[in-house]
PDB file of N, CA and C in Angstrom:
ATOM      1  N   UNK A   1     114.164 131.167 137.205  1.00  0.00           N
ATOM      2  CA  UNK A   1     113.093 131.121 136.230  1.00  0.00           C
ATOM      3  C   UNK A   1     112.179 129.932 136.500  1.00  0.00           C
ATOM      4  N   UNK A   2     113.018 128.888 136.551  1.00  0.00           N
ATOM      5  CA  UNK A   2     111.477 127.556 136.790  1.00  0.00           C
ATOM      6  C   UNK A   2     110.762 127.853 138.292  1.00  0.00           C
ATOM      7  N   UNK A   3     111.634 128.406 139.592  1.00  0.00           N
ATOM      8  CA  UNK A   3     110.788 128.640 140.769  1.00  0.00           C
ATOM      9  C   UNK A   3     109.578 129.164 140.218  1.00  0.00           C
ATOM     10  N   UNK A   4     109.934 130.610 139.352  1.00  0.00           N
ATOM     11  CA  UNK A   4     108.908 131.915 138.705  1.00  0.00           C
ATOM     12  C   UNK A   4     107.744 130.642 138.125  1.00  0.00           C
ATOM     13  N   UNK A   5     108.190 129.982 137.272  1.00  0.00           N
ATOM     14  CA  UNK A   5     107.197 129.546 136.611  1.00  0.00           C
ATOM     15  C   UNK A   5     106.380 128.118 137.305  1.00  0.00           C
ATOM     16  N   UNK A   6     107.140 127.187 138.611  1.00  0.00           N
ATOM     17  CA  UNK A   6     106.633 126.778 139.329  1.00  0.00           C
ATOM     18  C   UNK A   6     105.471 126.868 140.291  1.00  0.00           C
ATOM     19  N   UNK A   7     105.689 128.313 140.403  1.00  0.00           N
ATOM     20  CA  UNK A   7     104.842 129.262 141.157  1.00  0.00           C
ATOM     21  C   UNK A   7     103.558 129.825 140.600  1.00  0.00           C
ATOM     22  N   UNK A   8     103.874 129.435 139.463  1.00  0.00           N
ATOM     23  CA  UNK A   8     103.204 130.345 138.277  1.00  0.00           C
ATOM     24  C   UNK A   8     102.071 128.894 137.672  1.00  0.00           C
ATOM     25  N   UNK A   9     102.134 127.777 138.234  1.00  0.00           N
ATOM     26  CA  UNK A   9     101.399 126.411 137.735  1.00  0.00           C
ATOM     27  C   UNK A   9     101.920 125.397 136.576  1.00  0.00           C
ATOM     28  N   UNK A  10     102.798 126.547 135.992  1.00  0.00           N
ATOM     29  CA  UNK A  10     103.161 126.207 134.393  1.00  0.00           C
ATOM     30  C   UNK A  10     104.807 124.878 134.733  1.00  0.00           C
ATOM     31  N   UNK A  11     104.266 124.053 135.505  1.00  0.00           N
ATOM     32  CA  UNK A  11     104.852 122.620 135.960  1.00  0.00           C
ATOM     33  C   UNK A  11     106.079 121.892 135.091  1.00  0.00           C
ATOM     34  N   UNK A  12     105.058 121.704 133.982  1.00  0.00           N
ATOM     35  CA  UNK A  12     106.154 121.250 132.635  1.00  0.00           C
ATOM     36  C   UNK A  12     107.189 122.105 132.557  1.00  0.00           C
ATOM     37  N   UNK A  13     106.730 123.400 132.395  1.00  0.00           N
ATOM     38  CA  UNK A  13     107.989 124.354 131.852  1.00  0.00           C
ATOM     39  C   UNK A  13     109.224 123.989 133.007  1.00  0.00           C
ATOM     40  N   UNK A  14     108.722 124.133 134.275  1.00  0.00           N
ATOM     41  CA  UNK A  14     109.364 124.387 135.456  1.00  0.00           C
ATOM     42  C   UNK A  14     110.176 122.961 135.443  1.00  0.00           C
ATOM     43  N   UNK A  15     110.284 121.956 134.978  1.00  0.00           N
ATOM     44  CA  UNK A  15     110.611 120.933 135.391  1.00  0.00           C
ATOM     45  C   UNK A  15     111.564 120.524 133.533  1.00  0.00           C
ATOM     46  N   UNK A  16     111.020 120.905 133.034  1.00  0.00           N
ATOM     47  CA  UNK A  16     112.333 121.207 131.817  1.00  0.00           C
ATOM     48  C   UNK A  16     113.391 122.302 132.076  1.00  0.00           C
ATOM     49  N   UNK A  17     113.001 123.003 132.893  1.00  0.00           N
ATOM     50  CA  UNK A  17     114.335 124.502 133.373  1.00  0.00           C
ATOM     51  C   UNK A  17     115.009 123.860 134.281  1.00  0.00           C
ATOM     52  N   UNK A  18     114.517 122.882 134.983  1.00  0.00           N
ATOM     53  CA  UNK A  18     115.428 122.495 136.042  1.00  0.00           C
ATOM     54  C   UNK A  18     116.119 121.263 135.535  1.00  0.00           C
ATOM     55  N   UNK A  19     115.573 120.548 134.470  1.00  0.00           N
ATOM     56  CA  UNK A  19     116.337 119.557 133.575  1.00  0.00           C
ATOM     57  C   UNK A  19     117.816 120.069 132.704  1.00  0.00           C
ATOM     58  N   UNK A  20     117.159 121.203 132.284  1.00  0.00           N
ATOM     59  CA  UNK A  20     118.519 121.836 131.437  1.00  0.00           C
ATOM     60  C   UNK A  20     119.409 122.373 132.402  1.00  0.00           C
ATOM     61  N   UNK A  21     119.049 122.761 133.880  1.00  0.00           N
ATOM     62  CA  UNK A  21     120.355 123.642 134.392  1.00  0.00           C
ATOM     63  C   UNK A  21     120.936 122.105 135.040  1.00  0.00           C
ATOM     64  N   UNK A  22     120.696 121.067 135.115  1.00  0.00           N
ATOM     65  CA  UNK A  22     121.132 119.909 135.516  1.00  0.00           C
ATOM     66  C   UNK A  22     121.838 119.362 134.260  1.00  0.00           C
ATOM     67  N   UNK A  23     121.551 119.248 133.487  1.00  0.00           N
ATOM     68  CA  UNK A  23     122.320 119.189 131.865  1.00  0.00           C
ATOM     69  C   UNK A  23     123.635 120.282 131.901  1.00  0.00           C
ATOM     70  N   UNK A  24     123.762 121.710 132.535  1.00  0.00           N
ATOM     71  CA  UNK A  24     124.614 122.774 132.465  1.00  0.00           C
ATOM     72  C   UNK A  24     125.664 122.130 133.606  1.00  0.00           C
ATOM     73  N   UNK A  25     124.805 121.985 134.704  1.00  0.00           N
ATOM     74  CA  UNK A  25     125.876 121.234 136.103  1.00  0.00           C
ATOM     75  C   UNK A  25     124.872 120.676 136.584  1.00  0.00           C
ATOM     76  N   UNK A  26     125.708 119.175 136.660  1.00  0.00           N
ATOM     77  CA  UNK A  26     124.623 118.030 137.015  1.00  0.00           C
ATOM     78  C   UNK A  26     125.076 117.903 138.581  1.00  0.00           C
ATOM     79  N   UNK A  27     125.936 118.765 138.910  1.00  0.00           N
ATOM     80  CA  UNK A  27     126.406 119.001 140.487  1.00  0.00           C
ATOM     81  C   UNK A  27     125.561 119.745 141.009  1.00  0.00           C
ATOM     82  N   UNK A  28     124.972 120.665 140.609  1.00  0.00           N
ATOM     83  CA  UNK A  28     123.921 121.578 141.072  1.00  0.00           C
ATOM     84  C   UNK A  28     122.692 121.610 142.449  1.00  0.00           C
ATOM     85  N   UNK A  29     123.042 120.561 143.385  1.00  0.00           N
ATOM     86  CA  UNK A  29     122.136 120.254 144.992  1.00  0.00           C
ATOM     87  C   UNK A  29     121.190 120.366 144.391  1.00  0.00           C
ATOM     88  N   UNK A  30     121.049 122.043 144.572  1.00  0.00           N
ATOM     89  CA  UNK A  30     119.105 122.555 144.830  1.00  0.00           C
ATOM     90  C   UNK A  30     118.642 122.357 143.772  1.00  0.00           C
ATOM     91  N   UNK A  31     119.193 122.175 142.358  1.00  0.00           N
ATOM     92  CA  UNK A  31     118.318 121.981 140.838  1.00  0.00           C
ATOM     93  C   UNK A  31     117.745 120.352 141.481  1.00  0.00           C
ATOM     94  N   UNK A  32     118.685 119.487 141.628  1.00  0.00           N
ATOM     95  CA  UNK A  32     118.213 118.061 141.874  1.00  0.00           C
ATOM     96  C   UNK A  32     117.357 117.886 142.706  1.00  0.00           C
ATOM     97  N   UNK A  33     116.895 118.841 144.033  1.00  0.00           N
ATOM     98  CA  UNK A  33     115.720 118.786 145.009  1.00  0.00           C
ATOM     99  C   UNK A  33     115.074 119.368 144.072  1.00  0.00           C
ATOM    100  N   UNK A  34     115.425 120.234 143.412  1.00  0.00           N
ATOM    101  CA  UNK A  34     113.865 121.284 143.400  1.00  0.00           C
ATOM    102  C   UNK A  34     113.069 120.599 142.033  1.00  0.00           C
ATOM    103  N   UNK A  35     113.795 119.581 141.400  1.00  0.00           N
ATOM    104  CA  UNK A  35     113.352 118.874 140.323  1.00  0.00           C
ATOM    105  C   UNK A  35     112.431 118.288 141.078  1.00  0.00           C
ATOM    106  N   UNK A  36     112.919 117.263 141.968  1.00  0.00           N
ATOM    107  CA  UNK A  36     112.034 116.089 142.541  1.00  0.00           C
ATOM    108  C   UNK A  36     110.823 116.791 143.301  1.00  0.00           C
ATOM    109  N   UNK A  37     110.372 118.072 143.663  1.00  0.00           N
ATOM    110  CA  UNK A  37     109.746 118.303 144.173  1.00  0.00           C
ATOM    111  C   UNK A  37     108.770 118.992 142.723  1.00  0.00           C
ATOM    112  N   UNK A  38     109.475 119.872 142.066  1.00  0.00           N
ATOM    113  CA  UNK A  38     108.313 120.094 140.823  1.00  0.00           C
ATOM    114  C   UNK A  38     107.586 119.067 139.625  1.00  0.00           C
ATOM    115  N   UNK A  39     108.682 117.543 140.105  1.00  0.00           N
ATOM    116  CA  UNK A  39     108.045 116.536 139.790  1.00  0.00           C
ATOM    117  C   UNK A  39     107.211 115.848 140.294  1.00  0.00           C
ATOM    118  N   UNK A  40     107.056 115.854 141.848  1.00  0.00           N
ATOM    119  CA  UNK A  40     106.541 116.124 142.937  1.00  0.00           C
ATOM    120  C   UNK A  40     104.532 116.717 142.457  1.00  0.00           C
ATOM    121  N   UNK A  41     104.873 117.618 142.379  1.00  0.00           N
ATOM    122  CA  UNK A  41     103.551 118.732 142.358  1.00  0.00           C
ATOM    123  C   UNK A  41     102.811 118.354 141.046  1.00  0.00           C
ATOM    124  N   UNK A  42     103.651 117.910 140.282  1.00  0.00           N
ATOM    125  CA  UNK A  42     103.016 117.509 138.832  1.00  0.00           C
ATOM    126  C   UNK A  42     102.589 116.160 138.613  1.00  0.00           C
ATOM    127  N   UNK A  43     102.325 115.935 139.545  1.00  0.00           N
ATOM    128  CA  UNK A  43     102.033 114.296 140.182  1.00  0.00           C
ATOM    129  C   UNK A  43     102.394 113.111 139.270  1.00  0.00           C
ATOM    130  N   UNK A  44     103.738 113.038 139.034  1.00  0.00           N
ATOM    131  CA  UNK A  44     105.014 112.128 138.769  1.00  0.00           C
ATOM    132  C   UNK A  44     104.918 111.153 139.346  1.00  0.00           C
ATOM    133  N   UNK A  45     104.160 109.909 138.849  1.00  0.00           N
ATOM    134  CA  UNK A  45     104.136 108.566 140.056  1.00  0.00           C
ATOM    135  C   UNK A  45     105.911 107.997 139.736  1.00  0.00           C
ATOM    136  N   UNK A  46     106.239 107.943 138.285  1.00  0.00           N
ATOM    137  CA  UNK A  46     107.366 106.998 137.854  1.00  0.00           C
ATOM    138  C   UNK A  46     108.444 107.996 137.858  1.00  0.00           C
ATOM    139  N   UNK A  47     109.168 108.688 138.681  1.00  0.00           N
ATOM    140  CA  UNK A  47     109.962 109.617 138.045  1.00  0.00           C
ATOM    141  C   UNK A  47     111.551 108.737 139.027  1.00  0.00           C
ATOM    142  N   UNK A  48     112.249 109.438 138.323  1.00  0.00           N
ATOM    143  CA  UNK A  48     113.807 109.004 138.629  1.00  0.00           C
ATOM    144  C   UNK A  48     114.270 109.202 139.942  1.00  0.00           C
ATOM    145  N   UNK A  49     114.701 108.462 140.907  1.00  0.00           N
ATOM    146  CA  UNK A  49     115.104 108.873 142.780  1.00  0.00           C
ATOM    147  C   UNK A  49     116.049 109.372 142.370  1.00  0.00           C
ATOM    148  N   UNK A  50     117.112 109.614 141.550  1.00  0.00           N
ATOM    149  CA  UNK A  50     117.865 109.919 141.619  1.00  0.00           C
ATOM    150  C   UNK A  50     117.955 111.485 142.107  1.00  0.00           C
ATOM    151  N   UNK A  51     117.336 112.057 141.704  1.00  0.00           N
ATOM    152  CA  UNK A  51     117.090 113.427 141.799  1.00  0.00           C
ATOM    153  C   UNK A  51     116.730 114.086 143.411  1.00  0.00           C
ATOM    154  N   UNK A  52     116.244 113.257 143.630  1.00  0.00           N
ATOM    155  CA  UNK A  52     115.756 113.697 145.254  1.00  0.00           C
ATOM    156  C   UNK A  52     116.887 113.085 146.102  1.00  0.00           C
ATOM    157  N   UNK A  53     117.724 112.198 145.526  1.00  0.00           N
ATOM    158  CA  UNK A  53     118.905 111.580 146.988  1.00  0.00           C
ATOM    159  C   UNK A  53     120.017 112.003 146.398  1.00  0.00           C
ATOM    160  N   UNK A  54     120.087 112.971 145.707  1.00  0.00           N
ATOM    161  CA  UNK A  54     121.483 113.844 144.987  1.00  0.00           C
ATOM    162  C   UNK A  54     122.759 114.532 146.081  1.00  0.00           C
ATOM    163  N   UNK A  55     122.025 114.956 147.155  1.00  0.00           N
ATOM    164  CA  UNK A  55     122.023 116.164 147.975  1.00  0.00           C
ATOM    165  C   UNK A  55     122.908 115.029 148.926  1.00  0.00           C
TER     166      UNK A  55
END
């Protein structure tokens, strides 16, 4: 669903879907890249490394 809506421009949404499935399993690899990258696109100067060096 957040790819769909990543894809779709709707950024915020996409980056709260990938917050909650990280809230569900914070083990999750690709939620933690694909955060840092839809935080990424939403031009996030201050956002958390954690998310992108998860993997």
């Amino acid at each position: 669903m957040a790819i769909a809506q990543l894809s779709l421009s709707k950024k915020s949404k996409a980056i709260a879907a990938y917050q909650q499935a990280l809230r569900l399993d914070p083990n999750f690899e690709i939620s933690h890249h694909n955060l840092g990258l839809a935080l990424q696109a939403n031009s996030f100067t201050h956002i958390d490394n954690s998310c992108l060096i998860k993997i």
